[in-house]
N, C-alpha and C. Protein backbone atom coordinates (compact mmCIF):
# COMPACT_ATOMS: atom_id res chain seq x y z
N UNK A 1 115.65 65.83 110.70
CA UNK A 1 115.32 67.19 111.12
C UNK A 1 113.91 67.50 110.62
N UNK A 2 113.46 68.28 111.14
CA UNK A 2 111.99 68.33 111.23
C UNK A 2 111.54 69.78 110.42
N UNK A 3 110.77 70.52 109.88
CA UNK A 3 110.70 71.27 108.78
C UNK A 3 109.71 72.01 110.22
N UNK A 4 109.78 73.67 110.30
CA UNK A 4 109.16 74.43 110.83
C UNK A 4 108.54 75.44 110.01
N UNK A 5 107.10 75.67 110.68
CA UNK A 5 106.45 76.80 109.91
C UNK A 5 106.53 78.34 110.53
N UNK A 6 107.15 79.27 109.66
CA UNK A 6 107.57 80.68 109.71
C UNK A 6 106.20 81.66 109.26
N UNK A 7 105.65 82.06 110.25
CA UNK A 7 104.72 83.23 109.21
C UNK A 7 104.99 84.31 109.59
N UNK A 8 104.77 85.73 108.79
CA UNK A 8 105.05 86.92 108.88
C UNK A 8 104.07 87.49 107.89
N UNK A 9 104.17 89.02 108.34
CA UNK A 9 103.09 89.94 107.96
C UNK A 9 103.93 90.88 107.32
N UNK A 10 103.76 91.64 106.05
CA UNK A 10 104.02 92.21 105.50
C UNK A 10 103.07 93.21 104.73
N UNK A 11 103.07 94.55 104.47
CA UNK A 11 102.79 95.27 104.20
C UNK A 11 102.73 94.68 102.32
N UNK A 12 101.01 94.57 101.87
CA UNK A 12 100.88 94.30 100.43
C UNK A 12 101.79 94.95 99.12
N UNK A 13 102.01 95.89 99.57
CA UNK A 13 102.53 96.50 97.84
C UNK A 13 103.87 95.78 98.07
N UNK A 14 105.06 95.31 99.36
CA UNK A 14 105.95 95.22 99.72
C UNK A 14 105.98 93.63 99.12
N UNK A 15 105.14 92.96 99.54
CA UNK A 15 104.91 91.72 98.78
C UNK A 15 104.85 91.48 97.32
N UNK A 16 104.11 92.54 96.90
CA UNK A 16 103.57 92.36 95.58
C UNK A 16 105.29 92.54 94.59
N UNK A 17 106.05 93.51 95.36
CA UNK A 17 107.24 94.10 94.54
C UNK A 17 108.33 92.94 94.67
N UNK A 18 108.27 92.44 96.22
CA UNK A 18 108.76 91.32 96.27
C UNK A 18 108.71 89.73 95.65
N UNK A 19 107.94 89.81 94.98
CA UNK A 19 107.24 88.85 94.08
C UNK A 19 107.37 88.80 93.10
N UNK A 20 107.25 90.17 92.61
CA UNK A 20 108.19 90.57 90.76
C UNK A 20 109.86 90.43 91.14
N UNK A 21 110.23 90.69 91.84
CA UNK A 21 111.69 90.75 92.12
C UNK A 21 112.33 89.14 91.94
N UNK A 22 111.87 88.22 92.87
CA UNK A 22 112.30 87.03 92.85
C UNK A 22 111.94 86.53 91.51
N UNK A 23 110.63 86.91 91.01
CA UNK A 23 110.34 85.87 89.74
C UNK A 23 111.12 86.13 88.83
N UNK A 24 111.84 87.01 88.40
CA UNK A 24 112.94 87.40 87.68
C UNK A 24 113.70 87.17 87.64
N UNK A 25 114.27 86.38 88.60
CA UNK A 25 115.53 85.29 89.19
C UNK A 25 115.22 83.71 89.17
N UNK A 26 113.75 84.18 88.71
CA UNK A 26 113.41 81.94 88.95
C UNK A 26 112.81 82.04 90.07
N UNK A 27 113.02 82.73 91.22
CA UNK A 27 112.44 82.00 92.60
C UNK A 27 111.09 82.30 92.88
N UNK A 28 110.45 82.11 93.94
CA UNK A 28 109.43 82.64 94.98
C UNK A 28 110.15 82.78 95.57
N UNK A 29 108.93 84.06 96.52
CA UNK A 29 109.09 84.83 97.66
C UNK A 29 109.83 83.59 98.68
N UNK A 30 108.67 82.46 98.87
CA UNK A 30 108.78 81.58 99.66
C UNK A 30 111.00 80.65 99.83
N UNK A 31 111.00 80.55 98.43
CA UNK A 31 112.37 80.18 97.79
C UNK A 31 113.33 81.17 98.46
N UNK A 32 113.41 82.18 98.74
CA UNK A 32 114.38 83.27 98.79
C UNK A 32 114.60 83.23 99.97
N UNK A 33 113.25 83.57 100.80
CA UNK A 33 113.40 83.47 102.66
C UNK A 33 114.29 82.17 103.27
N UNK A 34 113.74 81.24 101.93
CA UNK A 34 114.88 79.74 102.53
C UNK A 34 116.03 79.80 102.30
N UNK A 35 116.12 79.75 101.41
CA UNK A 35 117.92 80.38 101.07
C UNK A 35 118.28 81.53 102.01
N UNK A 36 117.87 82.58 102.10
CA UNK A 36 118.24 83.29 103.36
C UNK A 36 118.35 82.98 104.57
N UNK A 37 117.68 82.04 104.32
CA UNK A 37 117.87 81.48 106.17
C UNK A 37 119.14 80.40 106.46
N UNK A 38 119.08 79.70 105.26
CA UNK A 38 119.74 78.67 105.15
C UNK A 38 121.26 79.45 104.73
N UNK A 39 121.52 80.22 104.40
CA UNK A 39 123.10 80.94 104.50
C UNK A 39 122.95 81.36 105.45
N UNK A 40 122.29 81.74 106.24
CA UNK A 40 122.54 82.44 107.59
C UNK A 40 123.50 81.11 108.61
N UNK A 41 122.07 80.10 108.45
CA UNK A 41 122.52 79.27 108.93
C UNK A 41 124.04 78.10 108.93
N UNK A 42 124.28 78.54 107.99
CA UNK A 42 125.35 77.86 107.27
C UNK A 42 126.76 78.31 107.30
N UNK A 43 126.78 80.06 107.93
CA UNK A 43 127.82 80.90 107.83
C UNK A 43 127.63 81.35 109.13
N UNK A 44 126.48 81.52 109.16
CA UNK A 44 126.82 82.69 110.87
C UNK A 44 127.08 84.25 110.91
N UNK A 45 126.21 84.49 109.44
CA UNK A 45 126.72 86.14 109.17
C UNK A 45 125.49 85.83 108.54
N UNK A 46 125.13 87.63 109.11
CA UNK A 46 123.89 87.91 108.37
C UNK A 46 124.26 89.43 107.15
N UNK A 47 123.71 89.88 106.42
CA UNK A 47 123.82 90.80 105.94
C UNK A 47 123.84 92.38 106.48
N UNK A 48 123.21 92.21 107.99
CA UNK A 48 123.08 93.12 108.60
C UNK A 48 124.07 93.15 109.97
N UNK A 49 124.91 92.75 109.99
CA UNK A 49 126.36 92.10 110.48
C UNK A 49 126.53 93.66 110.93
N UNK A 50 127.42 94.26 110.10
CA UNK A 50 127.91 95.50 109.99
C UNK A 50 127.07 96.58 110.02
N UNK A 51 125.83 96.73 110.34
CA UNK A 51 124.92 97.52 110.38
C UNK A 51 125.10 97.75 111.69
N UNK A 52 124.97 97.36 112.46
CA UNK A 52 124.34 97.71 113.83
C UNK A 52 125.98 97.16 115.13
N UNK A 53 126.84 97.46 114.77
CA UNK A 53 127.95 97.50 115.18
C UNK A 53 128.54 98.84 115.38
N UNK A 54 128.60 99.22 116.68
CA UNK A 54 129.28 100.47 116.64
C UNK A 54 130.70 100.73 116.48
């Protein structure tokens, strides 16, 4: 399987908070989005499942 590149734009302070957040856990920003993707992928449920279900 072949590794794809994801970019996105984010609003700086949103980054910056996001950045203290993960490092506090061990990760990067970068670390977290993969793991998020990769349970997504893995389960088929996102966190926002129940959000947008009427």
């Amino acid at each position: 399987m072949s590794d794809k590149l994801i970019q996105l734009r984010v609003e700086s302070e949103v980054k910056v908070k996001a950045d203290e957040t993960f490092m506090k856990q061990g990760l990067t920003t970068q670390m977290a989005i993969k793991v998020f993707l990769t349970q997504v992928a893995n389960t088929g449920q996102t966190p926002f499942d129940n959000l947008f279900r009427g």
